[in-house]
C-alpha atoms as a PDB file:
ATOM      1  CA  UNK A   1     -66.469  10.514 -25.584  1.00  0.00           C
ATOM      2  CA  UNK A   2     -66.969   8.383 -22.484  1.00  0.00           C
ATOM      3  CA  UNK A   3     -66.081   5.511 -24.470  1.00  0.00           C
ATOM      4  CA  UNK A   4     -62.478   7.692 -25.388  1.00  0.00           C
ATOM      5  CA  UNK A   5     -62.001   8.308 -22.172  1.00  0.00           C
ATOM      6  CA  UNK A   6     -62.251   4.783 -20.004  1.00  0.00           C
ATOM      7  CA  UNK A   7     -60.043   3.721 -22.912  1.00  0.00           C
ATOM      8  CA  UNK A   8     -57.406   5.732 -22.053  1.00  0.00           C
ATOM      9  CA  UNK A   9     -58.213   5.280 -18.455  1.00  0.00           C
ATOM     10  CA  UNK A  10     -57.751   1.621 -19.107  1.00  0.00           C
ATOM     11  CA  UNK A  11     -54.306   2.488 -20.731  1.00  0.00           C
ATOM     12  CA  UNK A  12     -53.377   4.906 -18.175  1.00  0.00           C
ATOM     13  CA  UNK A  13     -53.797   2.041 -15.144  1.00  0.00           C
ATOM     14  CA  UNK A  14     -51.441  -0.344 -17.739  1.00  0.00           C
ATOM     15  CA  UNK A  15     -48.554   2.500 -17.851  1.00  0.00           C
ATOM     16  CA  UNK A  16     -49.056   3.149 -14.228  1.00  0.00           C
ATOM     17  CA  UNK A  17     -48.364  -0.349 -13.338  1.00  0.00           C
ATOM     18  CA  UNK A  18     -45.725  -0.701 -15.575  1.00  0.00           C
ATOM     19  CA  UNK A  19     -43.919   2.022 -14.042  1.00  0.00           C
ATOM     20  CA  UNK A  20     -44.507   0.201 -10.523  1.00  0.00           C
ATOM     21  CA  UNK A  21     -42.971  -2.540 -11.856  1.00  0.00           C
ATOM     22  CA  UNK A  22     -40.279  -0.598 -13.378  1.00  0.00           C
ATOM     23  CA  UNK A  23     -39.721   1.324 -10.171  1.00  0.00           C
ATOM     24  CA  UNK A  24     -39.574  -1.721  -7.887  1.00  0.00           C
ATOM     25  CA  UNK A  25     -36.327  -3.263 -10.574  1.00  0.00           C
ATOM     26  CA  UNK A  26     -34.721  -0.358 -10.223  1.00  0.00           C
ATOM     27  CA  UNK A  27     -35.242  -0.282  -6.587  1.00  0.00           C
ATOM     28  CA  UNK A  28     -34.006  -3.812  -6.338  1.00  0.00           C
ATOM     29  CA  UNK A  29     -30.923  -3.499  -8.776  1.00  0.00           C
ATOM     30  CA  UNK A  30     -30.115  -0.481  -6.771  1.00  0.00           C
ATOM     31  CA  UNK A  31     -29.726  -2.502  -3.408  1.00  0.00           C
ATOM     32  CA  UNK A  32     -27.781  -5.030  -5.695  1.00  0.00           C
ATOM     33  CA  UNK A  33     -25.432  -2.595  -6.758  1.00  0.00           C
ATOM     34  CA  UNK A  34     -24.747  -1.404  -3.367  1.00  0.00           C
ATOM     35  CA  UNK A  35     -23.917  -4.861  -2.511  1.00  0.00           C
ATOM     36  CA  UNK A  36     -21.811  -5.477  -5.258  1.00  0.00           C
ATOM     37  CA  UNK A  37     -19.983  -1.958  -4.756  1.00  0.00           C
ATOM     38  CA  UNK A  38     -19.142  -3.101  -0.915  1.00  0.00           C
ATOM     39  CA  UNK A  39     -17.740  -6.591  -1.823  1.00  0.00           C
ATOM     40  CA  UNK A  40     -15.764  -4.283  -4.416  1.00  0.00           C
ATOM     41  CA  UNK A  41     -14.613  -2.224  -1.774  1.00  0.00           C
ATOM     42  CA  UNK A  42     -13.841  -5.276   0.031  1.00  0.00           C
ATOM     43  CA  UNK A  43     -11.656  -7.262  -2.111  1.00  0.00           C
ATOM     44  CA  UNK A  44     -10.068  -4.338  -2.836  1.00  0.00           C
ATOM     45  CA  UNK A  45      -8.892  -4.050   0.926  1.00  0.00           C
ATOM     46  CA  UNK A  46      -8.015  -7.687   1.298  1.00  0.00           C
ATOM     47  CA  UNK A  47      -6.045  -7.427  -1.944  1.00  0.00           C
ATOM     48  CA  UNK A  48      -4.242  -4.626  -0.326  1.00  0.00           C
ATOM     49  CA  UNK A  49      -3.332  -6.224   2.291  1.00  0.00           C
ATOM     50  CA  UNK A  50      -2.344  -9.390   0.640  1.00  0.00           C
ATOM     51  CA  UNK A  51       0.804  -7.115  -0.874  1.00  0.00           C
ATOM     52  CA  UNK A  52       1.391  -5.572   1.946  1.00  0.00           C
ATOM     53  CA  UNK A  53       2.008  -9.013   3.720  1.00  0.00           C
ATOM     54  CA  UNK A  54       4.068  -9.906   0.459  1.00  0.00           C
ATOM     55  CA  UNK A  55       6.179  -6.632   0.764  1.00  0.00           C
ATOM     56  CA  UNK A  56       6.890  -7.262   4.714  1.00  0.00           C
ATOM     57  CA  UNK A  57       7.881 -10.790   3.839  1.00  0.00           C
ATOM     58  CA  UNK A  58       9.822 -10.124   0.976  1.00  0.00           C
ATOM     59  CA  UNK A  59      11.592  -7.178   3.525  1.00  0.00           C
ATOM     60  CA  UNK A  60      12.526 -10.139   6.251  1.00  0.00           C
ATOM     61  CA  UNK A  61      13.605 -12.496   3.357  1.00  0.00           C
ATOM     62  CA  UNK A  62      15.964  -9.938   2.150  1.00  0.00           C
ATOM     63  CA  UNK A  63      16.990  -8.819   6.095  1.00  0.00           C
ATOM     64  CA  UNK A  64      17.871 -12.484   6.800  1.00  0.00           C
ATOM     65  CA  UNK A  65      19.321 -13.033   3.232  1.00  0.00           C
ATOM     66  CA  UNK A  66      21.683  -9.687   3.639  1.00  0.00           C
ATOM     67  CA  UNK A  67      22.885 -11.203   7.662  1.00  0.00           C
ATOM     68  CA  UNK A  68      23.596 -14.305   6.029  1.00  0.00           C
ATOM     69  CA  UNK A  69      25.905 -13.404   3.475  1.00  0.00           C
ATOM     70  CA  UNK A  70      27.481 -10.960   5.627  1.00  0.00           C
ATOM     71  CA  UNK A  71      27.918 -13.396   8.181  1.00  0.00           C
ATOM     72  CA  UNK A  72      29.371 -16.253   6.226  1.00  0.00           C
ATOM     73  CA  UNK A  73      32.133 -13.056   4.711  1.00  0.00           C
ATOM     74  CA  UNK A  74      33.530 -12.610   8.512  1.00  0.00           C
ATOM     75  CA  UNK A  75      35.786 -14.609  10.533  1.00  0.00           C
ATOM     76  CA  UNK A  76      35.356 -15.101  14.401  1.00  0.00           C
ATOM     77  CA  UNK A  77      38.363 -15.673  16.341  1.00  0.00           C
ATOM     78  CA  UNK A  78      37.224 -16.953  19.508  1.00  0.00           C
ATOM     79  CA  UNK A  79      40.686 -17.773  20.853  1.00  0.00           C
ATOM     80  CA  UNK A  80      43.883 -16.965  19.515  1.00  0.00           C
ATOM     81  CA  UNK A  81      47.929 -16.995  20.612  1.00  0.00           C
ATOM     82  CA  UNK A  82      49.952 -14.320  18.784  1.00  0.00           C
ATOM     83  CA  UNK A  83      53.642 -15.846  19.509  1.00  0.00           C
ATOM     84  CA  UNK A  84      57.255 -13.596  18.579  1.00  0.00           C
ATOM     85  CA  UNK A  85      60.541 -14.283  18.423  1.00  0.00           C
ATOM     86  CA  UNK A  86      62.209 -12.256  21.165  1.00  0.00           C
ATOM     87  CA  UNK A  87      64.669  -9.297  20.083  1.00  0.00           C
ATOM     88  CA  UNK A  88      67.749  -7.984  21.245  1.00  0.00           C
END
């Protein structure tokens, strides 16, 4: 029976450790996933802000687009004469 039992002594030291081991992964994957879920978070937020600076530029282009056309439609008259035949 001693024999039995520092045999599965032995083998309870070996699953012991491998659950250490297993532990300390899953410890360490952990932190990497935590990492990997902030850059996430952070890419997200640049890309987010990328459109927005799209959508604001695309809003000027169009502001500066629209006062073009409507400026090149009117006609300034800076000076003018109006001149009538006189009526009796």
């Amino acid at each position: 029976m001693d024999k039995d039992q520092k045999k599965l002594n032995e083998e309870l030291k070996v699953i012991k450790s491998k659950m250490a081991h297993d532990e300390e992964r899953m410890a360490k994957d952990e932190t990497k996933l935590i990492s990997e879920e902030k850059e996430i978070r952070r890419l997200k937020l640049s890309l987010r802000g990328l459109i927005a600076l799209i959508l604001i530029v695309a809003a000027i282009g169009g502001a500066i687009l629209a006062y073009l056309t409507y400026e090149n439609r009117s006609v300034s008259i800076e000076k003018s004469d109006i001149e009538s035949p006189s009526i009796n």
